[in-house]
Protein backbone atom coordinates (compact mmCIF):
# COMPACT_ATOMS: atom_id res chain seq x y z
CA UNK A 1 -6.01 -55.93 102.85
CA UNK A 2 -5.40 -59.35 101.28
CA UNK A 3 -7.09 -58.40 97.82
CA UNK A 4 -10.07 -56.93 96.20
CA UNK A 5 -13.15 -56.84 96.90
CA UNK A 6 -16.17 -58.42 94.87
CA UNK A 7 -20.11 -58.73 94.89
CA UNK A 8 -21.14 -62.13 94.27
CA UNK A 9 -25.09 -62.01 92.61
CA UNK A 10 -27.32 -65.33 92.62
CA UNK A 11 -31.50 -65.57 92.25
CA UNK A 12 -33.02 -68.10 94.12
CA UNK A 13 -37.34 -68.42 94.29
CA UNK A 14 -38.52 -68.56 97.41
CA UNK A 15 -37.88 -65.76 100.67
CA UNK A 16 -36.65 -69.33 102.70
CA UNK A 17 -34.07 -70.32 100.32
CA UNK A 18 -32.30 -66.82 100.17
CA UNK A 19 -32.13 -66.72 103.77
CA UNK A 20 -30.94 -69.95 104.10
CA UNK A 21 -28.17 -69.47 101.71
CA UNK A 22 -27.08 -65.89 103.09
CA UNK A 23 -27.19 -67.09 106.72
CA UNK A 24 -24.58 -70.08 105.17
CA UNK A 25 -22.62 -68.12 103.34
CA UNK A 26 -21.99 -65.61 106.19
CA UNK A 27 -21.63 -68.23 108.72
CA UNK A 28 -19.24 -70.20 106.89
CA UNK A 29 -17.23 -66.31 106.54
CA UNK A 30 -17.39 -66.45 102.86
CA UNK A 31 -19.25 -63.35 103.01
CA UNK A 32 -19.59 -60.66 105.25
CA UNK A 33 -22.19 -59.32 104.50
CA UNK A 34 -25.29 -60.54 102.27
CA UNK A 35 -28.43 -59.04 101.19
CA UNK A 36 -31.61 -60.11 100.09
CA UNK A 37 -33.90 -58.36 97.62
CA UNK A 38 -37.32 -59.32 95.96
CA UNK A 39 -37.18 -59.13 92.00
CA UNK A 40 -38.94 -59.76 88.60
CA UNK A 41 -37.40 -61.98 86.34
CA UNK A 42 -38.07 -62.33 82.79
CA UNK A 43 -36.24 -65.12 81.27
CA UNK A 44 -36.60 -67.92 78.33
CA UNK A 45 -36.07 -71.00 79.93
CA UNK A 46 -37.23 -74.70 78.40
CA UNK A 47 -37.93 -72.50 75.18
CA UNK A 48 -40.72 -70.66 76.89
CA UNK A 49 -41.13 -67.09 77.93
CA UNK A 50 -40.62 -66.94 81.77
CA UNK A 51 -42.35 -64.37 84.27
CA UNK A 52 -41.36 -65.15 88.08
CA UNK A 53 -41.08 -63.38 91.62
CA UNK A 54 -37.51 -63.99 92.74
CA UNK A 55 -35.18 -62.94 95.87
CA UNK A 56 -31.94 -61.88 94.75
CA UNK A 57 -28.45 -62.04 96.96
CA UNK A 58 -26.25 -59.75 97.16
CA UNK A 59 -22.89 -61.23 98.90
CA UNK A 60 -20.29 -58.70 99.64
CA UNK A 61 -16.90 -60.55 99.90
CA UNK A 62 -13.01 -60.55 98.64
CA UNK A 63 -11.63 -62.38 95.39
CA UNK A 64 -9.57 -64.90 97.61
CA UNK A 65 -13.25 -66.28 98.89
CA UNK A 66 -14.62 -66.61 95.18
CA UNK A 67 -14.20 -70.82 94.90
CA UNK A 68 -15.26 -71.47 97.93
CA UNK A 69 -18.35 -69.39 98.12
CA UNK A 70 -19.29 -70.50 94.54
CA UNK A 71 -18.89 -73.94 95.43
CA UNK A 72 -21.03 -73.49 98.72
CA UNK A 73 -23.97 -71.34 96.34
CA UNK A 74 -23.53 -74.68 93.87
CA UNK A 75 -24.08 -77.17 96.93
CA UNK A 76 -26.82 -75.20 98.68
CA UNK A 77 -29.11 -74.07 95.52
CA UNK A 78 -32.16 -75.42 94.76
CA UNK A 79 -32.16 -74.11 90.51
CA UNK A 80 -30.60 -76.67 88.05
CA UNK A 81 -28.59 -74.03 86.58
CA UNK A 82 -28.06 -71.39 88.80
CA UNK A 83 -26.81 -67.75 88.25
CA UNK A 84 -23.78 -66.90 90.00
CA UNK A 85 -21.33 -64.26 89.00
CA UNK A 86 -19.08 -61.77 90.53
CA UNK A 87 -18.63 -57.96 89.89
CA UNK A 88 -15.59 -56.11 91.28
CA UNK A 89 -15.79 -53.34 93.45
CA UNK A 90 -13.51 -50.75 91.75
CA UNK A 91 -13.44 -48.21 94.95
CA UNK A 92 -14.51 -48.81 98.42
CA UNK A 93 -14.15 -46.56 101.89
CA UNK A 94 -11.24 -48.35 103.51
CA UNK A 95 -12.71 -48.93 106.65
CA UNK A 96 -15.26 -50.56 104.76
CA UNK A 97 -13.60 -53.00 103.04
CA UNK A 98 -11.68 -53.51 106.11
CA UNK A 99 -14.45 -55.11 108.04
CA UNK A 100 -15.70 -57.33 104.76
CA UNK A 101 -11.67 -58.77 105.40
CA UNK A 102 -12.14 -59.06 108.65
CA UNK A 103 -16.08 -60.58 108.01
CA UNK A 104 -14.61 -63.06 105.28
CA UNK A 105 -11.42 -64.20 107.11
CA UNK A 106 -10.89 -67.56 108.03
């Protein structure tokens, strides 16, 4: 394996945009995997008490990938100041992580 593995988390508004984004982000193999979720977000944003309907990504992917799929979230998403951060995956099957290398090689 060429190095760990990460999840890479970013909340977008609309159903369209989170597709969008995961079917770049897997295409361009800086994920290999990404899934989509529905959420409530409570925020302050502006000063004001925020209540919104989001779709959350989940991109599974390795360290090495980390600029570049950051920089692809940054160019594709629609929020002024989007939410992107990585988590590392502390223990994964090895075939698993296996195909996410193979999904996120170049």
């Amino acid at each position: 394996m060429t190095g760990p593995l990460i999840e890479v988390r970013t909340t977008v508004a609309t159903e369209a945009d989170a597709q969008r984004i995961a079917d770049a982000l897997v295409t361009r193999r800086l994920a290999a995997c990404v899934q989509v979720e529905a959420v409530r977000s409570t925020y302050v944003w502006q000063g004001a008490l925020q209540h919104d309907s989001e779709w959350r990504l989940l991109a599974k992917t390795l360290a090495a990938r980390w600029p570049e799929l950051e920089a692809a979230i940054r160019e594709l998403h629609p929020y002024a100041l989007p939410a992107i951060w990585a988590t590392p995956v502390v223990l994964a099957g090895a075939d698993y992580a296996a195909w996410v290398e193979a999904g996120c090689s170049r």
